[in-house]
N, C-alpha and C. Protein backbone atom coordinates (compact mmCIF):
# COMPACT_ATOMS: atom_id res chain seq x y z
N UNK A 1 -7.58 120.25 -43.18
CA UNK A 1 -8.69 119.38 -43.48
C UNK A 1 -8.41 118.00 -42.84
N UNK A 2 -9.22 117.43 -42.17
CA UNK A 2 -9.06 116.41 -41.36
C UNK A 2 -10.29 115.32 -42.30
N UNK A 3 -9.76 114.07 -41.95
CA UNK A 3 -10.85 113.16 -42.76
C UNK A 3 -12.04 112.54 -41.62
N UNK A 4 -13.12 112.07 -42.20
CA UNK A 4 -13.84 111.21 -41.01
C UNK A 4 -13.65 109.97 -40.60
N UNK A 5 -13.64 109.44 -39.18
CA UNK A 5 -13.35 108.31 -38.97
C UNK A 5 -13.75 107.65 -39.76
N UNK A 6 -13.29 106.74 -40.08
CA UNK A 6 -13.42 105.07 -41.09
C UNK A 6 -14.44 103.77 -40.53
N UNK A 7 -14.09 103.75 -39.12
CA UNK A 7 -14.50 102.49 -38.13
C UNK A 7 -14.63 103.09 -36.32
N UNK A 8 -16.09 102.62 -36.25
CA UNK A 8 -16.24 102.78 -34.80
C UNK A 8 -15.98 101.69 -34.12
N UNK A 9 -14.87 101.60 -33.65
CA UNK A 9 -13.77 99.83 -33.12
C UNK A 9 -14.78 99.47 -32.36
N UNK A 10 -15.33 100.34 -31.18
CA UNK A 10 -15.88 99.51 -30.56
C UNK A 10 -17.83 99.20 -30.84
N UNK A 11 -17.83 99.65 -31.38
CA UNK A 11 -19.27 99.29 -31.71
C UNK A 11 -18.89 97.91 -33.19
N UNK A 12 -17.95 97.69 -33.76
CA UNK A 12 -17.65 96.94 -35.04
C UNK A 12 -17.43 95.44 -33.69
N UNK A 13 -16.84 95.60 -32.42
CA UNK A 13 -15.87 94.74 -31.77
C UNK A 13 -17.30 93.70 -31.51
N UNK A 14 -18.39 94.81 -30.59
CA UNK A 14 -19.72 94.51 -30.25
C UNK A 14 -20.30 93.40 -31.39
N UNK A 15 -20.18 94.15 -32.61
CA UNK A 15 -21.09 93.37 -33.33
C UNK A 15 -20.48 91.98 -33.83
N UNK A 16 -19.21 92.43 -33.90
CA UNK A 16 -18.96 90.54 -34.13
C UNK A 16 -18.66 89.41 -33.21
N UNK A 17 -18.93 90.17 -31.86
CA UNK A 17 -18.71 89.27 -30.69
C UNK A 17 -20.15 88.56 -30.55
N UNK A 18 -21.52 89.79 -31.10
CA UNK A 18 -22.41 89.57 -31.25
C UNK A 18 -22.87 88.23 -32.20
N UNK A 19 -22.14 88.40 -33.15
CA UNK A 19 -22.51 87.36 -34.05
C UNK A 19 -21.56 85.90 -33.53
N UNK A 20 -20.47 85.86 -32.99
CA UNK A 20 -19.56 85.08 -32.94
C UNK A 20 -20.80 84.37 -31.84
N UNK A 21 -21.41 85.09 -31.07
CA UNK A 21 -22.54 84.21 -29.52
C UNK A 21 -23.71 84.17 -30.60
N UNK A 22 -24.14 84.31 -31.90
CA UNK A 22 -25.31 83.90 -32.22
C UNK A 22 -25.03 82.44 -32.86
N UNK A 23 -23.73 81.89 -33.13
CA UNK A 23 -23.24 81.22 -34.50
C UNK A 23 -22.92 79.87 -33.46
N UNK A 24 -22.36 80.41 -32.11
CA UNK A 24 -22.29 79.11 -31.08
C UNK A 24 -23.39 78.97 -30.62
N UNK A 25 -24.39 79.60 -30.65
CA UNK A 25 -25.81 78.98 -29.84
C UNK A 25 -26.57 77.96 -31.17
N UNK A 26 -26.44 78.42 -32.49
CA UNK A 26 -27.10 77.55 -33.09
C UNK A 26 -26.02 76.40 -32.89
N UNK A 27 -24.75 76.03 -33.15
CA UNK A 27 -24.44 75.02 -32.64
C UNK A 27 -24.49 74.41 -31.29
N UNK A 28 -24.83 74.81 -30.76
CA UNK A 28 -25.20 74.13 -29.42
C UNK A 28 -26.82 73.89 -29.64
N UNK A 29 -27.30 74.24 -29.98
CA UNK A 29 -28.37 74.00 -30.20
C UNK A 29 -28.49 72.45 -31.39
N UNK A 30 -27.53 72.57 -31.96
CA UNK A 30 -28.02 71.45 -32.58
C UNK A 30 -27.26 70.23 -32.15
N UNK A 31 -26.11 70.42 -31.49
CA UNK A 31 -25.35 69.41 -30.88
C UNK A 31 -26.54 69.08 -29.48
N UNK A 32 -27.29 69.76 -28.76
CA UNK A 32 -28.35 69.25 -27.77
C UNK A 32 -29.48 68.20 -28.29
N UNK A 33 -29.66 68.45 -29.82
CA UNK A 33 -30.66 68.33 -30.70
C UNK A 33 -30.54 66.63 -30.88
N UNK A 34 -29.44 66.56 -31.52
CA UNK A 34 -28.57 65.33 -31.66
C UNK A 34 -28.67 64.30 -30.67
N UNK A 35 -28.39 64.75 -29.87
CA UNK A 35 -27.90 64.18 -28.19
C UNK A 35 -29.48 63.72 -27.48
N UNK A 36 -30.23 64.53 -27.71
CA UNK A 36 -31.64 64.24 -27.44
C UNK A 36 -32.49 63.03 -27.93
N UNK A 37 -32.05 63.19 -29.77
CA UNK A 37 -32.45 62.42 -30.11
C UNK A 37 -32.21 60.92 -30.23
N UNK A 38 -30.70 60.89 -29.74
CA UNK A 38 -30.12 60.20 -29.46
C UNK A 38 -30.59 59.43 -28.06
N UNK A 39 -31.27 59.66 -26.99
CA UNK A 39 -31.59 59.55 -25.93
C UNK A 39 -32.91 58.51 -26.31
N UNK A 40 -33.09 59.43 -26.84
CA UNK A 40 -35.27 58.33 -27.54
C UNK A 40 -34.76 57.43 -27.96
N UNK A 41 -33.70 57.43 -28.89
CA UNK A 41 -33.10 56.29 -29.52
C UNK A 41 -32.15 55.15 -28.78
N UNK A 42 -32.42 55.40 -27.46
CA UNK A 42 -31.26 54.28 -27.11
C UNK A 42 -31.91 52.89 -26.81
N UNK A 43 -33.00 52.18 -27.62
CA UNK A 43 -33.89 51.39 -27.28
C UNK A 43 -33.58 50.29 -28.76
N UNK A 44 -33.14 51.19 -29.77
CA UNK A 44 -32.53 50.65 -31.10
C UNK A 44 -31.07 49.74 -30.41
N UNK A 45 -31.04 48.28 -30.67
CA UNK A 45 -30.05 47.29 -30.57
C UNK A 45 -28.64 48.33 -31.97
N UNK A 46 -27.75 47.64 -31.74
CA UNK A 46 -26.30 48.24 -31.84
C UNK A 46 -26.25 47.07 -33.42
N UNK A 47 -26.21 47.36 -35.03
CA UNK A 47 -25.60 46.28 -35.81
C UNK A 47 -24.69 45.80 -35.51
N UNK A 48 -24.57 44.52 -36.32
CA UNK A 48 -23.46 43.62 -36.32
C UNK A 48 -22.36 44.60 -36.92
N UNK A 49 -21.44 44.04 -36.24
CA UNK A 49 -19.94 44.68 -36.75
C UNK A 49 -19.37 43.94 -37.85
N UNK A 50 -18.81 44.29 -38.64
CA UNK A 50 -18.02 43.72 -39.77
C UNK A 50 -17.05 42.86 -39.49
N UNK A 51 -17.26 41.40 -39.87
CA UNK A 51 -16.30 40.39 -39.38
C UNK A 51 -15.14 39.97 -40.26
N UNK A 52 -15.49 40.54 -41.55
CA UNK A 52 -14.53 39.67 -42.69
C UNK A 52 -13.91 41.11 -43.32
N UNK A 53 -12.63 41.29 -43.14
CA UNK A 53 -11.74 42.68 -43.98
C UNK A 53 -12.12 42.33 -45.29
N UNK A 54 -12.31 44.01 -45.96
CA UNK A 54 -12.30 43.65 -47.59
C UNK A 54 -11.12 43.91 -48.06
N UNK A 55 -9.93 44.63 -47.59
CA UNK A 55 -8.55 44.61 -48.24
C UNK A 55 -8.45 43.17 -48.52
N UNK A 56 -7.88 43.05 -49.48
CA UNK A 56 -6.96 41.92 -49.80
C UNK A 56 -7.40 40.67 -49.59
N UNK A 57 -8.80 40.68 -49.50
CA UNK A 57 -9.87 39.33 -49.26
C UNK A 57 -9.88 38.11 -50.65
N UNK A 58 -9.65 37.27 -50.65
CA UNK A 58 -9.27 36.50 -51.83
C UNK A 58 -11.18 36.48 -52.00
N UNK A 59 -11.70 36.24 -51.34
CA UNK A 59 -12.87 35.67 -51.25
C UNK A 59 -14.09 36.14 -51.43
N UNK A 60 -13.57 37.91 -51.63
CA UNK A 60 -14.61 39.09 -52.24
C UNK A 60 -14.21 39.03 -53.29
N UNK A 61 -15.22 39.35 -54.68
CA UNK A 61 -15.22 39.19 -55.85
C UNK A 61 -15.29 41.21 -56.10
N UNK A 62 -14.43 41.36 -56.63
CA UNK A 62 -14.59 42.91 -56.71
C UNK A 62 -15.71 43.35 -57.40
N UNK A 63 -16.49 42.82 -58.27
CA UNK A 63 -17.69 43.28 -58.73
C UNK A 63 -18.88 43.51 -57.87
N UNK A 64 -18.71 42.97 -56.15
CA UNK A 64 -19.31 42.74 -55.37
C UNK A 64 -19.44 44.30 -54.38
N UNK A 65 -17.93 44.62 -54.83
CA UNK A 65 -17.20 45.89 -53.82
C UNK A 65 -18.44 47.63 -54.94
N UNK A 66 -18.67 48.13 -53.89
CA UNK A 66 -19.31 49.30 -54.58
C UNK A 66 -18.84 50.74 -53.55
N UNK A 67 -18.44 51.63 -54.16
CA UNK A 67 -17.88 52.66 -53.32
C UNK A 67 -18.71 53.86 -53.59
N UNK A 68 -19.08 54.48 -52.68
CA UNK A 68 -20.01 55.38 -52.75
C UNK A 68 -20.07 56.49 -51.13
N UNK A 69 -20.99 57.04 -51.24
CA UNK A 69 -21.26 57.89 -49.91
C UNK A 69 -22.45 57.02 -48.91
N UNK A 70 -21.74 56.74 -47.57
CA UNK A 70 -23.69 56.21 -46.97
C UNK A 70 -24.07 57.57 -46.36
N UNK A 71 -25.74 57.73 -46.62
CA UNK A 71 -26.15 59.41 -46.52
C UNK A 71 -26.60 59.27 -45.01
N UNK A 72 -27.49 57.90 -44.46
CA UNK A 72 -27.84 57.95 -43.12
C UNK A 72 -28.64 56.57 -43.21
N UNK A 73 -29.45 56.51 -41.99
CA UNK A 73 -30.46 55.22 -41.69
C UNK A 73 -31.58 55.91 -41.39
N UNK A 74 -32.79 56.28 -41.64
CA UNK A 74 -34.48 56.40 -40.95
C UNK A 74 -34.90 55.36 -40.81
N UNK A 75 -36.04 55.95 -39.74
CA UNK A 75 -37.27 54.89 -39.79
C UNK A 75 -37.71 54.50 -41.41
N UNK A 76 -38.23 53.12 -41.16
CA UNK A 76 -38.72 52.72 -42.37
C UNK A 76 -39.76 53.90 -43.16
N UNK A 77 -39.87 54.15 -44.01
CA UNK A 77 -41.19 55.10 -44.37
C UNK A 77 -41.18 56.68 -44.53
N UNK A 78 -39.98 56.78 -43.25
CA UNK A 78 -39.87 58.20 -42.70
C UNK A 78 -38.89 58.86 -42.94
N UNK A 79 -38.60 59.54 -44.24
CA UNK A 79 -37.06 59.69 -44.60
C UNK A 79 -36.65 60.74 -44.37
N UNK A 80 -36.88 61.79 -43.46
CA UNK A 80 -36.61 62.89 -42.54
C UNK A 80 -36.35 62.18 -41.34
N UNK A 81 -36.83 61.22 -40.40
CA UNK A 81 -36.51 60.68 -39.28
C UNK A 81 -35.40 60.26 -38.83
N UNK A 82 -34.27 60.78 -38.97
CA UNK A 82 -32.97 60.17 -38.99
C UNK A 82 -32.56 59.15 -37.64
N UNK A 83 -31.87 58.39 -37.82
CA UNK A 83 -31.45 57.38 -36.39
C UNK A 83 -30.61 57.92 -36.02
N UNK A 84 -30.11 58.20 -35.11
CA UNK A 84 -28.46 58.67 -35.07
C UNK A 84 -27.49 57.76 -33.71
N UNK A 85 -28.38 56.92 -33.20
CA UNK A 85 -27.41 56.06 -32.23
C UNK A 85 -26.63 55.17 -32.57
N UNK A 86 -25.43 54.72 -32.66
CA UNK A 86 -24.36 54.21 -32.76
C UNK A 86 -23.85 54.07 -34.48
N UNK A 87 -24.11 55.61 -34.42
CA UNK A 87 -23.32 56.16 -35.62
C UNK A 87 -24.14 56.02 -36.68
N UNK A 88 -25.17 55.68 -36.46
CA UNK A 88 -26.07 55.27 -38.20
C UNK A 88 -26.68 56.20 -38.70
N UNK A 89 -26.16 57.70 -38.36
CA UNK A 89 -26.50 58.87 -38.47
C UNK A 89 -25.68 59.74 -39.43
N UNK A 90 -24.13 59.08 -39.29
CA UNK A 90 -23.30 60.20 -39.50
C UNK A 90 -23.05 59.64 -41.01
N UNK A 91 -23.23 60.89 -42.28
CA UNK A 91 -22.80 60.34 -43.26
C UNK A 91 -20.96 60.51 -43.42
N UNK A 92 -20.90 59.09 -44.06
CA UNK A 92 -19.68 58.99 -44.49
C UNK A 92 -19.13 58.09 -45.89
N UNK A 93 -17.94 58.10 -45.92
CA UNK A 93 -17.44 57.60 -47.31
C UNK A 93 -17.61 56.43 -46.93
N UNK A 94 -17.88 55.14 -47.90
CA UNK A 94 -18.53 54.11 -47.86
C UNK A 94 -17.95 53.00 -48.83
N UNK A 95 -17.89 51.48 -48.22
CA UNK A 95 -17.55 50.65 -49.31
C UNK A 95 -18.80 49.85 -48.94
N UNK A 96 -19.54 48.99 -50.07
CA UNK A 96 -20.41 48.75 -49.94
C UNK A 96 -19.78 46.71 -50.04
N UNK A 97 -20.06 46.29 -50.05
CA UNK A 97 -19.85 44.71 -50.39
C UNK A 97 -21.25 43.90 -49.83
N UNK A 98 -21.41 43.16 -51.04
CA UNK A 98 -22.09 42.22 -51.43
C UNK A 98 -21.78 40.87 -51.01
N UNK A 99 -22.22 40.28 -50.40
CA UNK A 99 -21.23 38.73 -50.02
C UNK A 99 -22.92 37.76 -49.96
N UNK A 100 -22.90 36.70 -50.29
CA UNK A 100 -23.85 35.85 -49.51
C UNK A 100 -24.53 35.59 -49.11
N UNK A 101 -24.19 36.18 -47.84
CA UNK A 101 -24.66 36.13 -46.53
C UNK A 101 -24.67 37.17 -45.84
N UNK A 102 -24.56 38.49 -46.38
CA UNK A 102 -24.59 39.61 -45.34
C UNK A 102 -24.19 41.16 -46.79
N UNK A 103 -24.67 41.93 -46.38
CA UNK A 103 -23.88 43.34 -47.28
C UNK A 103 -23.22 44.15 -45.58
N UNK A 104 -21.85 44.29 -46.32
CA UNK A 104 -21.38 45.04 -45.27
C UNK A 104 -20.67 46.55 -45.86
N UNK A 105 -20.76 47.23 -44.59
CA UNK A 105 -20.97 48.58 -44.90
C UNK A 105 -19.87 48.99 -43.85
N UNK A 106 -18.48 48.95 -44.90
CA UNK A 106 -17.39 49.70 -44.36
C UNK A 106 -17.15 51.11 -44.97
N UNK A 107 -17.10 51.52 -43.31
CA UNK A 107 -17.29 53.22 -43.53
C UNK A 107 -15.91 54.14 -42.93
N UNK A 108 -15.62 55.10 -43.72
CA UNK A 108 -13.99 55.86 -42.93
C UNK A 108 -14.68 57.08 -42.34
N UNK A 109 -14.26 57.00 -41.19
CA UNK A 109 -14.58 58.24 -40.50
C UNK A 109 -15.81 57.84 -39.05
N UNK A 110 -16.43 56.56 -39.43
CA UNK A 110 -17.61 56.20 -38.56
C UNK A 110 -17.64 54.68 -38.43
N UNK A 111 -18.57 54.29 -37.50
CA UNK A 111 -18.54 52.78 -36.85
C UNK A 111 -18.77 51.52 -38.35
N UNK A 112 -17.96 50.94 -39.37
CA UNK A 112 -18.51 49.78 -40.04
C UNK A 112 -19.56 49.23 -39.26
N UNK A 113 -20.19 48.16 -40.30
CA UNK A 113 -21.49 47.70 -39.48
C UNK A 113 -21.89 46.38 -40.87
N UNK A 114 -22.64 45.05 -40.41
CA UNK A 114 -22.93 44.47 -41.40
C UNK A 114 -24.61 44.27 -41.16
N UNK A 115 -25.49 43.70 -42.18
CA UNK A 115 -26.36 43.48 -42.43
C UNK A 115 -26.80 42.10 -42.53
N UNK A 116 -27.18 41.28 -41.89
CA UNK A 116 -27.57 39.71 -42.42
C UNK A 116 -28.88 39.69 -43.04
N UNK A 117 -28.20 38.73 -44.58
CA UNK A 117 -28.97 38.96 -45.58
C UNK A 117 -30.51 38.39 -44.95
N UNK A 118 -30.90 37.52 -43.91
CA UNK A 118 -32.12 37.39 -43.36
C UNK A 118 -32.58 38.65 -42.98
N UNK A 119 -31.69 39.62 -42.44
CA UNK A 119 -32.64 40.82 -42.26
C UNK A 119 -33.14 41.71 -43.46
N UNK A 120 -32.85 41.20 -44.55
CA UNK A 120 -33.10 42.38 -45.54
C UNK A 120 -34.81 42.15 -46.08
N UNK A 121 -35.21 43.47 -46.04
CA UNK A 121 -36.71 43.29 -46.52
C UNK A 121 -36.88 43.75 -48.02
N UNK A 122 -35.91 44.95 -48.57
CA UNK A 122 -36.58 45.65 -49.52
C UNK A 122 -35.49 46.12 -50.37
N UNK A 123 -34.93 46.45 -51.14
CA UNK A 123 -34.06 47.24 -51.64
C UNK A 123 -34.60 48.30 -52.84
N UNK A 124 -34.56 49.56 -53.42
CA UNK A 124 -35.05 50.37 -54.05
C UNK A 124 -34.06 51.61 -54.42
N UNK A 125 -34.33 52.09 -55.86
CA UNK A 125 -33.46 53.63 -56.06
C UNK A 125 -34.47 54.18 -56.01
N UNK A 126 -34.24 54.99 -55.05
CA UNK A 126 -35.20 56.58 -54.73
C UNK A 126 -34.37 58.10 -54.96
N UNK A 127 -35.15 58.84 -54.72
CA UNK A 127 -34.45 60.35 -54.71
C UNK A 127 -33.95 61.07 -53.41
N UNK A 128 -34.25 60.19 -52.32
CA UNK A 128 -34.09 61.22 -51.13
C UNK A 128 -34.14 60.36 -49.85
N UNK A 129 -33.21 60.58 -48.93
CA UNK A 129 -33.86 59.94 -47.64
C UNK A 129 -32.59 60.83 -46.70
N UNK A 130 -32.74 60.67 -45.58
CA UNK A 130 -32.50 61.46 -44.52
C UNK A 130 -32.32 63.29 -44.42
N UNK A 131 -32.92 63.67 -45.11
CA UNK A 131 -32.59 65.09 -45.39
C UNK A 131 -32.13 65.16 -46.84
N UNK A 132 -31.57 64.74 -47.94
CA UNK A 132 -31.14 64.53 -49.24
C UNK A 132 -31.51 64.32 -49.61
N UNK A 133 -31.90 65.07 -50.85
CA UNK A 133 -32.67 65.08 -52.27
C UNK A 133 -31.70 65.14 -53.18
N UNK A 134 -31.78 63.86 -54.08
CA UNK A 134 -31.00 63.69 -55.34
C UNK A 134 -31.96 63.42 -56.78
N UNK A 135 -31.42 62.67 -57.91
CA UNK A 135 -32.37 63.11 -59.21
C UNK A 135 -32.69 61.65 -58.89
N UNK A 136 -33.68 61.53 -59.60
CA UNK A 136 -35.02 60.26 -59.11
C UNK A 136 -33.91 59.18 -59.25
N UNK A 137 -34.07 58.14 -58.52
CA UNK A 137 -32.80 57.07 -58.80
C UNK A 137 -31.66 56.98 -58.49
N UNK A 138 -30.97 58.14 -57.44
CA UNK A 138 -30.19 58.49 -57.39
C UNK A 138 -29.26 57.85 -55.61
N UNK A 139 -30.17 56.95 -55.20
CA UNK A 139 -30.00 56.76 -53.91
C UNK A 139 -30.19 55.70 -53.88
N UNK A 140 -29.49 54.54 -53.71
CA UNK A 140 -30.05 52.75 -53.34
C UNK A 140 -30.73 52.94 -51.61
N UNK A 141 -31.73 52.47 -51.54
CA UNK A 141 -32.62 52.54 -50.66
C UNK A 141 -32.88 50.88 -50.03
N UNK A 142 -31.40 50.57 -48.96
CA UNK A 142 -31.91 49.33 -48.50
C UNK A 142 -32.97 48.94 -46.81
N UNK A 143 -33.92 48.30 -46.82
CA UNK A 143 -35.19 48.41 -46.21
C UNK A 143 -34.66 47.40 -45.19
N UNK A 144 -34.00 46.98 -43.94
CA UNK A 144 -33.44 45.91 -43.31
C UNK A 144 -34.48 45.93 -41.72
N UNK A 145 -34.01 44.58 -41.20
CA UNK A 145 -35.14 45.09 -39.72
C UNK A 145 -33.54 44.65 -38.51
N UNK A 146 -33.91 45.79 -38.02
CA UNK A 146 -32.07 46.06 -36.53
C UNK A 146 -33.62 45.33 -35.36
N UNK A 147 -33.05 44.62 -35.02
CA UNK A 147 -34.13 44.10 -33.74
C UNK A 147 -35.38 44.49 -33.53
N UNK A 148 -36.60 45.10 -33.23
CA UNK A 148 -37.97 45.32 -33.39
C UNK A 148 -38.32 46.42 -34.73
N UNK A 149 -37.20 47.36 -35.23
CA UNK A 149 -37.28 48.61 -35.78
C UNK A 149 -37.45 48.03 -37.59
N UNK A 150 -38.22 48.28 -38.45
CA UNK A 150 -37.67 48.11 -39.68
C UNK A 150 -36.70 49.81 -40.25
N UNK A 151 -35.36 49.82 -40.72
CA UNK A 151 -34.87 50.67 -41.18
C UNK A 151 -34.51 51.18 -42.65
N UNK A 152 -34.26 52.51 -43.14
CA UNK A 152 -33.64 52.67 -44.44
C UNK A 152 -32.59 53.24 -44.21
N UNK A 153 -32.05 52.43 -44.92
CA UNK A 153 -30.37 53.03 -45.25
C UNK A 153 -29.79 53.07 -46.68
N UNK A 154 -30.03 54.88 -46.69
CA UNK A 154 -29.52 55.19 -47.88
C UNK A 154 -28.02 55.20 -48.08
N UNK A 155 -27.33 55.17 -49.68
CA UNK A 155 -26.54 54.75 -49.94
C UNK A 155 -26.11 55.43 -51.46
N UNK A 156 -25.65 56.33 -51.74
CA UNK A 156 -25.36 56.86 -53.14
C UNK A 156 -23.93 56.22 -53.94
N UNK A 157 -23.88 55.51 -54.68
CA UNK A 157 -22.89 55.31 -55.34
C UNK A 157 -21.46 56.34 -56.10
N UNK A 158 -20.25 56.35 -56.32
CA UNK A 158 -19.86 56.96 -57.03
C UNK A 158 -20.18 57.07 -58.27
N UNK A 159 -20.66 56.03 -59.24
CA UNK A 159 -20.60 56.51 -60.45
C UNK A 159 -22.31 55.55 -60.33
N UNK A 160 -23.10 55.60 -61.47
CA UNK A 160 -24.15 55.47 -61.91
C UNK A 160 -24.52 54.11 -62.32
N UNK A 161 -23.64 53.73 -62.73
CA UNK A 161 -23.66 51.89 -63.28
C UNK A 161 -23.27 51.00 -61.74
N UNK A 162 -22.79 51.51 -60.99
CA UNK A 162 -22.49 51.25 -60.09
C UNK A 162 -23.66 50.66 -59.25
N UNK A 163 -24.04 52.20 -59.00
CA UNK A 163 -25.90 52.60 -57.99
C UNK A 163 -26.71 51.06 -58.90
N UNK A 164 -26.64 51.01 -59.96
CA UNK A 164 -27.56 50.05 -60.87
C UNK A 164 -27.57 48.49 -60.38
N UNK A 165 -25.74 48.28 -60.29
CA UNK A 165 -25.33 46.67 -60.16
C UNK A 165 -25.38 47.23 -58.41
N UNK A 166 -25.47 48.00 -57.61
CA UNK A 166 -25.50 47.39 -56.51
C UNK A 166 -26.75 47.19 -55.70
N UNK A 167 -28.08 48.06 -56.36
CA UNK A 167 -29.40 47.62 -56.18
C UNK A 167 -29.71 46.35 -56.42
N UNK A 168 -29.00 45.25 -58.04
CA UNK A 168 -29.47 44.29 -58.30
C UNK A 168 -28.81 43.25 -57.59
N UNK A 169 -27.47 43.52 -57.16
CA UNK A 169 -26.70 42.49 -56.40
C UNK A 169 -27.75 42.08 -54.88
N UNK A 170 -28.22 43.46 -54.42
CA UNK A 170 -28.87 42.81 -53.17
C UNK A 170 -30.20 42.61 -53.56
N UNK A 171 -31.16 43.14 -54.49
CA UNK A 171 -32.46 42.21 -54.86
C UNK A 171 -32.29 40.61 -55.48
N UNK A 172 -30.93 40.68 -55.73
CA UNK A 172 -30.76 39.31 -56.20
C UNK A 172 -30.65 38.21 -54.76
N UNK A 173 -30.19 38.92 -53.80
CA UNK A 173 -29.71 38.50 -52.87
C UNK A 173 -31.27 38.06 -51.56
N UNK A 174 -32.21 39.43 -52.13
CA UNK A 174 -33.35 39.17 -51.51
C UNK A 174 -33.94 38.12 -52.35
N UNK A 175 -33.90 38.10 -53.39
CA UNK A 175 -34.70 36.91 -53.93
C UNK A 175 -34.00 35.33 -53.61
N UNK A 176 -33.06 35.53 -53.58
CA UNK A 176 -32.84 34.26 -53.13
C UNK A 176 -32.86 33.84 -51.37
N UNK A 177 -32.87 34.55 -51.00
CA UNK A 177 -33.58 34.46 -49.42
C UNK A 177 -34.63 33.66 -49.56
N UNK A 178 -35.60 34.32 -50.07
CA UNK A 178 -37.39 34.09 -50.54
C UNK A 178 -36.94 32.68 -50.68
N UNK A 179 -36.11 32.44 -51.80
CA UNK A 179 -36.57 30.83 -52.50
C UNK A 179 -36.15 30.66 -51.15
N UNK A 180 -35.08 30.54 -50.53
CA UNK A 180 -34.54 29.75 -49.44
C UNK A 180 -35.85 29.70 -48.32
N UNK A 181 -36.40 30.43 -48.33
CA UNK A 181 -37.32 30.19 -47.12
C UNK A 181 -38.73 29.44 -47.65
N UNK A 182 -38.91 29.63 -48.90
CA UNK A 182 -40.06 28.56 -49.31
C UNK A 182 -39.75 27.46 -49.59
N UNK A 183 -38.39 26.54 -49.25
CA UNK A 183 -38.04 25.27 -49.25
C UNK A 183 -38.79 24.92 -48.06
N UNK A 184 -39.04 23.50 -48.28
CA UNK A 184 -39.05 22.55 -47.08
C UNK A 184 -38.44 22.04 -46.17
């Protein structure tokens, strides 16, 4: 009594060579995707870079410091529209700081970048922006203008009280803009 083969090697070899060329075309496909969009986008000016370290800064107030995930940047409005030229695409781990005169957005893994508090238009907790859906509130939603473009750049906090004080730190920060600009 003889048993039946188990595995046809080469028809099993076929099919996962098969799948191994279906699994690199969607990545290539989306690395072209990227790169494309990246191309439309090269008309978006480059943010300011982060001028002041937050290690060991006497001069940052740690209540200022907020650590969280940044999820991405869209067009204003358009929270599927992702930006992706000079990194304002790629999510990464995130320190958020509050200062003054600017929120800066030091990131591991991708380009830091700061914000001058004159550019800020809007700040908001929403549920979703660049592809991410979270529970209502769950996303600080800051509204800034990068040279002709107005942008959103979402921002999820680690913990919840956090997301809270770092929405109010920069509406506090927009409101005092306002007064500053209705002086004489």
């Amino acid at each position: 009594m003889t048993s039946a083969p188990v595995t046809d090697w080469p028809l099993r070899l076929l099919l996962i060579g098969a799948m191994v060329a279906l699994i690199a075309l969607v990545f290539l496909g989306m690395w072209r995707g990227w790169r494309r969009r990246a191309r439309k986008q090269r008309h978006i000016p480059a943010p300011s870079p982060m001028t002041i370290p937050i290690a060991g800064n006497p001069a940052i107030d740690d209540r200022s410091i907020v650590s969280g995930v940044y999820l991405g940047s869209v067009y204003a409005g358009r929270w599927l529209d992702r930006i992706v030229v000079h990194g304002l695409g790629v999510r990464s781990r995130v320190l958020v700081v509050v200062r003054d005169d600017a929120i800066d957005f030091d990131r591991e893994g991708a380009p830091s970048f700061s914000i001058s508090s004159t550019d800020l238009v809007a700040v908001r907790s929403d549920r979703g922006i660049a592809g991410r859906a979270y529970e209502r509130g769950g996303i600080a939603v800051i509204t800034w203008r990068l040279g002709e473009q107005v942008l959103d750049t979402g921002v999820r906090a680690d913990r919840l009280s956090d997301q809270q004080a770092l929405v109010e730190l920069m509406s506090g920060l927009i409101a005092a803009n306002a007064q500053g600009d209705e002086r004489p």
